[in-house]
C-alpha atoms as a PDB file:
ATOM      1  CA  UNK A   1      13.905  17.977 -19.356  1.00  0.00           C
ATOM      2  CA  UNK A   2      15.554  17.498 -16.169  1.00  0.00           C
ATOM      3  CA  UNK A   3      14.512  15.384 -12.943  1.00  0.00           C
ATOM      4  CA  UNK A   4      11.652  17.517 -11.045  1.00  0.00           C
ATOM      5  CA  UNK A   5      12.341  17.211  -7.475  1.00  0.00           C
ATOM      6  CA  UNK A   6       9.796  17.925  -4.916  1.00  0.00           C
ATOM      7  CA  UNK A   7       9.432  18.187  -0.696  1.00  0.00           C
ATOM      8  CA  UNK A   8       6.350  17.057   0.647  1.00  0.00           C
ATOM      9  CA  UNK A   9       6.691  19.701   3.048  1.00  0.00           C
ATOM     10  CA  UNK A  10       6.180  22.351   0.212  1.00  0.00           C
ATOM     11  CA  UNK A  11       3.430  20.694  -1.690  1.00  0.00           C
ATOM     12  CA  UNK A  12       0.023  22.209  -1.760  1.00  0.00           C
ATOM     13  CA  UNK A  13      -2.507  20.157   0.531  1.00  0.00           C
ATOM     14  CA  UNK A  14      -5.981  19.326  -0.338  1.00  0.00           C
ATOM     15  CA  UNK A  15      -8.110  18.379   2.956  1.00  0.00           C
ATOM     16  CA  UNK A  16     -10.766  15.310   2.076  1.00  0.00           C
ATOM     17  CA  UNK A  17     -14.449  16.265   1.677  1.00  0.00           C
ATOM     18  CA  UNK A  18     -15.178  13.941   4.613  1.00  0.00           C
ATOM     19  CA  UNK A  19     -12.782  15.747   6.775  1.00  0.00           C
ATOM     20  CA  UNK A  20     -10.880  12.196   7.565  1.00  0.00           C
ATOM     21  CA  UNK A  21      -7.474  13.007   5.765  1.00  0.00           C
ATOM     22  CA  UNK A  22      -5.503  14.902   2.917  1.00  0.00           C
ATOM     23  CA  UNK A  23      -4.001  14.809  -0.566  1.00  0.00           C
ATOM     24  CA  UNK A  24      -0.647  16.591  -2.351  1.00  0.00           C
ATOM     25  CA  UNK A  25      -0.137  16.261  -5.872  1.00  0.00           C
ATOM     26  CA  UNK A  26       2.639  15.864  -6.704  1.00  0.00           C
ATOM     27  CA  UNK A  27       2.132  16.241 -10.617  1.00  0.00           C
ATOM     28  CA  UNK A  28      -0.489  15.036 -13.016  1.00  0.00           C
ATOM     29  CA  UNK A  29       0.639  15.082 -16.611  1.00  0.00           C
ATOM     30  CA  UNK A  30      -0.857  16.135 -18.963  1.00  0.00           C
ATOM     31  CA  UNK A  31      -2.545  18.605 -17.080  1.00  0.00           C
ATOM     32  CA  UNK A  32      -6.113  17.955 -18.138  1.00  0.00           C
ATOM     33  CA  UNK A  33      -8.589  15.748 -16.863  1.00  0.00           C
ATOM     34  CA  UNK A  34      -7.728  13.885 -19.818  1.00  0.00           C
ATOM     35  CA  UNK A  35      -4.629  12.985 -17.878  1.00  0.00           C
ATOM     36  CA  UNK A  36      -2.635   9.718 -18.201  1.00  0.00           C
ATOM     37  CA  UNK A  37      -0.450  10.059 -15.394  1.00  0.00           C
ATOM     38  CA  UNK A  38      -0.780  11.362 -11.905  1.00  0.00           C
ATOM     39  CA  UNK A  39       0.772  11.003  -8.079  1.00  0.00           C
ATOM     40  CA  UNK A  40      -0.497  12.346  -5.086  1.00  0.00           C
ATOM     41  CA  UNK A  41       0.765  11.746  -1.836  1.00  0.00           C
ATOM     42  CA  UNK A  42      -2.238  11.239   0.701  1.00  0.00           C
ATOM     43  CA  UNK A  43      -1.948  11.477   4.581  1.00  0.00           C
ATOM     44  CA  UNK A  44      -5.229   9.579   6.196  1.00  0.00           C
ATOM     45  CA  UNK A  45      -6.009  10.288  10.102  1.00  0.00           C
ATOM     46  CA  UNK A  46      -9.472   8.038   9.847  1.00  0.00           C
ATOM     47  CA  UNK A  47     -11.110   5.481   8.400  1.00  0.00           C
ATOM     48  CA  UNK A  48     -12.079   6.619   4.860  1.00  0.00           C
ATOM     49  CA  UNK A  49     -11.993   5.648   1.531  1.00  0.00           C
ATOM     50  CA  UNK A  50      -9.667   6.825  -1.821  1.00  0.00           C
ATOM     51  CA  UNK A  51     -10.867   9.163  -4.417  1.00  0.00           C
ATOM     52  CA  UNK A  52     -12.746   7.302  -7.159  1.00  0.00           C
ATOM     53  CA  UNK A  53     -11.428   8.366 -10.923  1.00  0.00           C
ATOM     54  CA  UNK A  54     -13.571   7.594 -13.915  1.00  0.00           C
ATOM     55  CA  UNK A  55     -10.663   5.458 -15.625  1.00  0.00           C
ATOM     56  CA  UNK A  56      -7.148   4.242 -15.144  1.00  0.00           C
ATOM     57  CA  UNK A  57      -5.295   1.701 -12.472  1.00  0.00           C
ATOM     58  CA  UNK A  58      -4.383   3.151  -9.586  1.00  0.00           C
ATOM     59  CA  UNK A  59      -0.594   2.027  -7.523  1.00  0.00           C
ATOM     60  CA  UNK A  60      -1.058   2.404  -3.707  1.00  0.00           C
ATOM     61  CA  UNK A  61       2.450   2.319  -1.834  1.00  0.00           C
ATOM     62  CA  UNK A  62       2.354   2.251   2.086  1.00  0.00           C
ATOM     63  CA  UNK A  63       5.151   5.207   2.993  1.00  0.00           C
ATOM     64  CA  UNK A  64       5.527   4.372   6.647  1.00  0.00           C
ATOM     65  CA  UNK A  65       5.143   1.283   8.699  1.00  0.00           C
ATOM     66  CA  UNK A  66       1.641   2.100   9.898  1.00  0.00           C
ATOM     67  CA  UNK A  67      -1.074  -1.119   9.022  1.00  0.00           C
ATOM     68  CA  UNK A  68      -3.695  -0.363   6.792  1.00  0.00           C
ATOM     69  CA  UNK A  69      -6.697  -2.063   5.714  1.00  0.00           C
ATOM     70  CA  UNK A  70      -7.806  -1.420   1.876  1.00  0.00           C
ATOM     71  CA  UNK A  71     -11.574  -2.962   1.313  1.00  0.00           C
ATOM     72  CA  UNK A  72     -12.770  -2.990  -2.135  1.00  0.00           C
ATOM     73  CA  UNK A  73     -16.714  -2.618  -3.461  1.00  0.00           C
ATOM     74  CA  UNK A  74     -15.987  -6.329  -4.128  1.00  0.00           C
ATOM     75  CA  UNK A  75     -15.387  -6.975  -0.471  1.00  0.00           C
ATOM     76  CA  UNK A  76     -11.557  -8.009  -0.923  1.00  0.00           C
ATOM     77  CA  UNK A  77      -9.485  -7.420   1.630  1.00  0.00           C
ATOM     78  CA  UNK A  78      -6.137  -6.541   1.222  1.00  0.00           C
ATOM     79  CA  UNK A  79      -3.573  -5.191   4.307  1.00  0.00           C
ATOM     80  CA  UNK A  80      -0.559  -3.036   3.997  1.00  0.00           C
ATOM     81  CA  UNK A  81       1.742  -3.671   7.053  1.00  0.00           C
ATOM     82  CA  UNK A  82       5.354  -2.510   6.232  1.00  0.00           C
ATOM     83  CA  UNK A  83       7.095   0.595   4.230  1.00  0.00           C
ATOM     84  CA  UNK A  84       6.895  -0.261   0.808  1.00  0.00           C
ATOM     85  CA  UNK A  85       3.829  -2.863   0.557  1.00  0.00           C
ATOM     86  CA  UNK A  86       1.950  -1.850  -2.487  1.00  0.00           C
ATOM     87  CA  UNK A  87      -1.519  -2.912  -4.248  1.00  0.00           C
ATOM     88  CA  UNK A  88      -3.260  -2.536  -7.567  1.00  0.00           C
ATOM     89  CA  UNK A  89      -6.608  -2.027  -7.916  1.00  0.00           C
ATOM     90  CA  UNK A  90      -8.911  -0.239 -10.684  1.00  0.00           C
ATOM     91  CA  UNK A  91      -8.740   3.255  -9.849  1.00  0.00           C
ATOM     92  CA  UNK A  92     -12.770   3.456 -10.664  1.00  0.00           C
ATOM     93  CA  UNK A  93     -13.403   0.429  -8.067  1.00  0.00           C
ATOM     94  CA  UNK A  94     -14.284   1.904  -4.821  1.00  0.00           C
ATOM     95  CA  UNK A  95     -11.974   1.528  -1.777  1.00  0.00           C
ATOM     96  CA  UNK A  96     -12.559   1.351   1.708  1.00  0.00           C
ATOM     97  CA  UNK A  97      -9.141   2.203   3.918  1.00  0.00           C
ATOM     98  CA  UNK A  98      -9.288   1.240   7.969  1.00  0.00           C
ATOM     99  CA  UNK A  99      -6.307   1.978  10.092  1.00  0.00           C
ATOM    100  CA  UNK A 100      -5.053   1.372  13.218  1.00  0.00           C
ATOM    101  CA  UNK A 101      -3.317   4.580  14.167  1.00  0.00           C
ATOM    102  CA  UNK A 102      -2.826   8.072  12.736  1.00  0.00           C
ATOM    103  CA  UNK A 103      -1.493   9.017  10.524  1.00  0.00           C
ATOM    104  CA  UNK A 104      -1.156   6.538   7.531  1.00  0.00           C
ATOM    105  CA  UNK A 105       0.889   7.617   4.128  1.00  0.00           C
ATOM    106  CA  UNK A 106      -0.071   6.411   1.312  1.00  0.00           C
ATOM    107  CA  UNK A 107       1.321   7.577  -2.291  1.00  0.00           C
ATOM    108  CA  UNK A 108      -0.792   6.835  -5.013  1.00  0.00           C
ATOM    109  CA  UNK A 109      -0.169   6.960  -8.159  1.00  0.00           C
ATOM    110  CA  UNK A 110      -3.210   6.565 -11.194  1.00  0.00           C
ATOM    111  CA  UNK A 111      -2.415   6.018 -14.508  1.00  0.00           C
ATOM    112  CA  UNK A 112      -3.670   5.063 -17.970  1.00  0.00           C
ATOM    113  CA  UNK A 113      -2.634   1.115 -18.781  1.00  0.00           C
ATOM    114  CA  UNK A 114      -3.611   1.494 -22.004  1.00  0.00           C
ATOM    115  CA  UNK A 115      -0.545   3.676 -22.873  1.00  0.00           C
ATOM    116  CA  UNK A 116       1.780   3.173 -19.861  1.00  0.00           C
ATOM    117  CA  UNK A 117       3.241  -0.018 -18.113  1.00  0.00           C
ATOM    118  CA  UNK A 118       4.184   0.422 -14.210  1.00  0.00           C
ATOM    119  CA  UNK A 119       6.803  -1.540 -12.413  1.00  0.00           C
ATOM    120  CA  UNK A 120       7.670  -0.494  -8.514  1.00  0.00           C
ATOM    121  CA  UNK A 121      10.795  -1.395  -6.828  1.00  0.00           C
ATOM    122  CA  UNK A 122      12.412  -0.983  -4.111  1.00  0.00           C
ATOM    123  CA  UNK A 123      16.029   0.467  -4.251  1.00  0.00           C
ATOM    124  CA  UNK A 124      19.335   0.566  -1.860  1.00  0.00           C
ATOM    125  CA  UNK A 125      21.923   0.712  -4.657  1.00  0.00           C
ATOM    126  CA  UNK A 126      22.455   3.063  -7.450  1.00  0.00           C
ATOM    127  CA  UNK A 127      20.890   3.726 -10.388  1.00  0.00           C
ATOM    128  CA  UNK A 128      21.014   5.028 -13.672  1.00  0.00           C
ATOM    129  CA  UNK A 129      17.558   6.471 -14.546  1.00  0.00           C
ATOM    130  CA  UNK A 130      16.428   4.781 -18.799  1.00  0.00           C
ATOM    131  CA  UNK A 131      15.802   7.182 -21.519  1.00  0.00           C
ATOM    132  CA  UNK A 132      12.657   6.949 -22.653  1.00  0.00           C
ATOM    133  CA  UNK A 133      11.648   5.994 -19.796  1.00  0.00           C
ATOM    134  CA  UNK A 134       8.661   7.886 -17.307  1.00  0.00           C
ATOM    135  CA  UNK A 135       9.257   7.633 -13.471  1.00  0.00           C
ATOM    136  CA  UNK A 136       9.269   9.160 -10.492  1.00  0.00           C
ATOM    137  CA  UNK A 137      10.964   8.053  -7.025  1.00  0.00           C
ATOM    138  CA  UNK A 138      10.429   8.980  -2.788  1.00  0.00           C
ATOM    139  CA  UNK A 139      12.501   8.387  -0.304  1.00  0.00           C
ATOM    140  CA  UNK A 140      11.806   6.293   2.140  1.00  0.00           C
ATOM    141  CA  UNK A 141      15.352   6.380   4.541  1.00  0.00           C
ATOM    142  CA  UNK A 142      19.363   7.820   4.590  1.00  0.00           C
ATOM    143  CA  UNK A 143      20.036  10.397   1.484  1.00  0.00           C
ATOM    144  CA  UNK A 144      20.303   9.770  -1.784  1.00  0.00           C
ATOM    145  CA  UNK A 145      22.191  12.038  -4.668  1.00  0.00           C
ATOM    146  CA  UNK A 146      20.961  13.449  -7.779  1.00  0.00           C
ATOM    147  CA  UNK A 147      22.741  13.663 -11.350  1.00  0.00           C
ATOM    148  CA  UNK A 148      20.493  15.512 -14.050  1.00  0.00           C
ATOM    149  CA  UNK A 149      17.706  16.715 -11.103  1.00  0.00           C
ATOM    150  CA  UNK A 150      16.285  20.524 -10.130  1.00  0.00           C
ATOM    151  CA  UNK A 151      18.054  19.539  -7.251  1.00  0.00           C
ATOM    152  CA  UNK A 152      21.617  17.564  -5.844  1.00  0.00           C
ATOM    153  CA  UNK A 153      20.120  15.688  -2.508  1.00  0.00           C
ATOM    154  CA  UNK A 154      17.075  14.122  -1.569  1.00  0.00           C
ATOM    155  CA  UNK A 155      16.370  12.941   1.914  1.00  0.00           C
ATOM    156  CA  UNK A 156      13.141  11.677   3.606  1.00  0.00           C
ATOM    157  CA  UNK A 157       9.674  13.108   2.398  1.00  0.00           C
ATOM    158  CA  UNK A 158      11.499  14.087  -0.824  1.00  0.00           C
ATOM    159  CA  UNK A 159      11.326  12.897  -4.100  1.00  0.00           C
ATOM    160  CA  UNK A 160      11.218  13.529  -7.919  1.00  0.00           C
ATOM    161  CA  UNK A 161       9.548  12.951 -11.298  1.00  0.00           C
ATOM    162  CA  UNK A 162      10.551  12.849 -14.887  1.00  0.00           C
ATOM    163  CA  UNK A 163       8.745  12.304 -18.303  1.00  0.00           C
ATOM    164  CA  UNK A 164      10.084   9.871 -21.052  1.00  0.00           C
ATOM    165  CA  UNK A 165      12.632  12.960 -22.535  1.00  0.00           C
ATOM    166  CA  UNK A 166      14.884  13.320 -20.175  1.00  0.00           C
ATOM    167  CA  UNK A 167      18.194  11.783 -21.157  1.00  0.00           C
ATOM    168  CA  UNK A 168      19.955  11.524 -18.347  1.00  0.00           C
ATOM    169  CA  UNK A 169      19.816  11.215 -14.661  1.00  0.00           C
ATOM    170  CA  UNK A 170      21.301   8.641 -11.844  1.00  0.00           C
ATOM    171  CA  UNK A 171      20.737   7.998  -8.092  1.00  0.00           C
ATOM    172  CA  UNK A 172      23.527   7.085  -5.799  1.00  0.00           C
ATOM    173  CA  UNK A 173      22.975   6.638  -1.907  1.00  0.00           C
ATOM    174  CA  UNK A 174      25.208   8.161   0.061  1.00  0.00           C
ATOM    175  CA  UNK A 175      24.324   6.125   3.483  1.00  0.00           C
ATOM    176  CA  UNK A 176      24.028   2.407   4.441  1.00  0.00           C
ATOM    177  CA  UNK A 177      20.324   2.859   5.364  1.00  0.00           C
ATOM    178  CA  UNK A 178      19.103   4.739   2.274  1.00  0.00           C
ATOM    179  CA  UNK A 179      15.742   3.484   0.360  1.00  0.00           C
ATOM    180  CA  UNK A 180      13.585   4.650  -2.163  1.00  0.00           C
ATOM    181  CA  UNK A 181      10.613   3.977  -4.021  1.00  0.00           C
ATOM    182  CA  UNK A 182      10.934   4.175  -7.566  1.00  0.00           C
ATOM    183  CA  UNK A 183       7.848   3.772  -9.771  1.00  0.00           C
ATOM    184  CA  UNK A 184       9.274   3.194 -13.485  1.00  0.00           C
ATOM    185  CA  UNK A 185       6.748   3.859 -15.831  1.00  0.00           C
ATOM    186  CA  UNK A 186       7.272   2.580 -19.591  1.00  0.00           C
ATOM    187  CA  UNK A 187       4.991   2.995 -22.631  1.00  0.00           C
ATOM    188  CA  UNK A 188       2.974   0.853 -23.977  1.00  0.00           C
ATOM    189  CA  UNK A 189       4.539  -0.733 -26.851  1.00  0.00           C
ATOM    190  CA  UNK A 190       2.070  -2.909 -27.743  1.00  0.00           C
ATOM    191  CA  UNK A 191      -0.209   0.362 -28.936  1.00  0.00           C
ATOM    192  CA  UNK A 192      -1.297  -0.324 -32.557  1.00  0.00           C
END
């Protein structure tokens, strides 16, 4: 299995039931609501709140440098301020979101912690993607190039995905500026 890259621009949108922003998967595997890994990218214009799943953590990342306020049922307060600022929370805990202008990204990724382990980092130099490894990455600035992808570039608004057989892959920027997020997603090895 090879890298799956994807354009934001091209993914399907979902508008919000409350009318106050949208989602894009970007993939949920397996594809069941049984699921133990899935990323969305979602694009909020008002004050709101995230989608509520029955089980799982969920992995907010801020994509632009637009301040946002994330409220839980518990009444903690946490803000994002800068590209790249990232929370945890219980993806069944309800969240409150309050921003300051419009719009606010946000990609969020929910996944089972019983069977995977998440790590987020972000990168400026290359890197050679683990075997047996999960992970997916978005870039945040400059251009980066792909080894072992569905495609040979990604720029802004672009990223890609890959499950634990994929053997191969690397990521090399090709300017001074480029960034990415890259969500490396291990199992669980302490499974019985």
């Amino acid at each position: 299995m090879k890298i799956k890259c994807f354009n934001v621009i091209e993914l399907p949108t979902r508008e919000w039931s409350d009318g106050c922003g949208a989602s894009q998967e970007v993939f949920c595997w397996p594809v069941a609501s049984d699921y133990s890994l899935r990323a969305s990218i979602s694009t909020i214009n008002q004050n709101s709140f995230l989608k509520q799943y029955s089980s799982g953590e969920r992995l907010a990342i801020l994509l632009d440098n637009q301040e946002l306020c994330i409220t839980d049922n518990y009444s903690f307060k946490h803000q994002l301020k800068q590209l790249g600022e990232a929370i945890r929370l219980p993806a069944y805990q309800y969240v409150s979101v309050e921003i300051e202008q419009t719009p606010v990204h946000l990609l969020n990724f929910i996944f089972n912690e019983e069977r995977w382990i998440v790590k987020e980092h972000i990168l400026s130099n290359s890197k050679k993607l683990p075997i047996n490894q999960a992970g997916i990455v978005y870039v945040l600035s400059g251009e980066w190039r792909v080894t072992g992808a569905s495609c040979n570039v990604m720029t802004v608004g672009q990223g890609g995905w890959w499950l634990p057989d994929i053997g191969e892959g690397e990521l090399t920027p090709q300017t001074s500026e480029s960034q990415l997020i890259w969500i490396e997603i291990l199992p669980n090895s302490t499974l019985s």
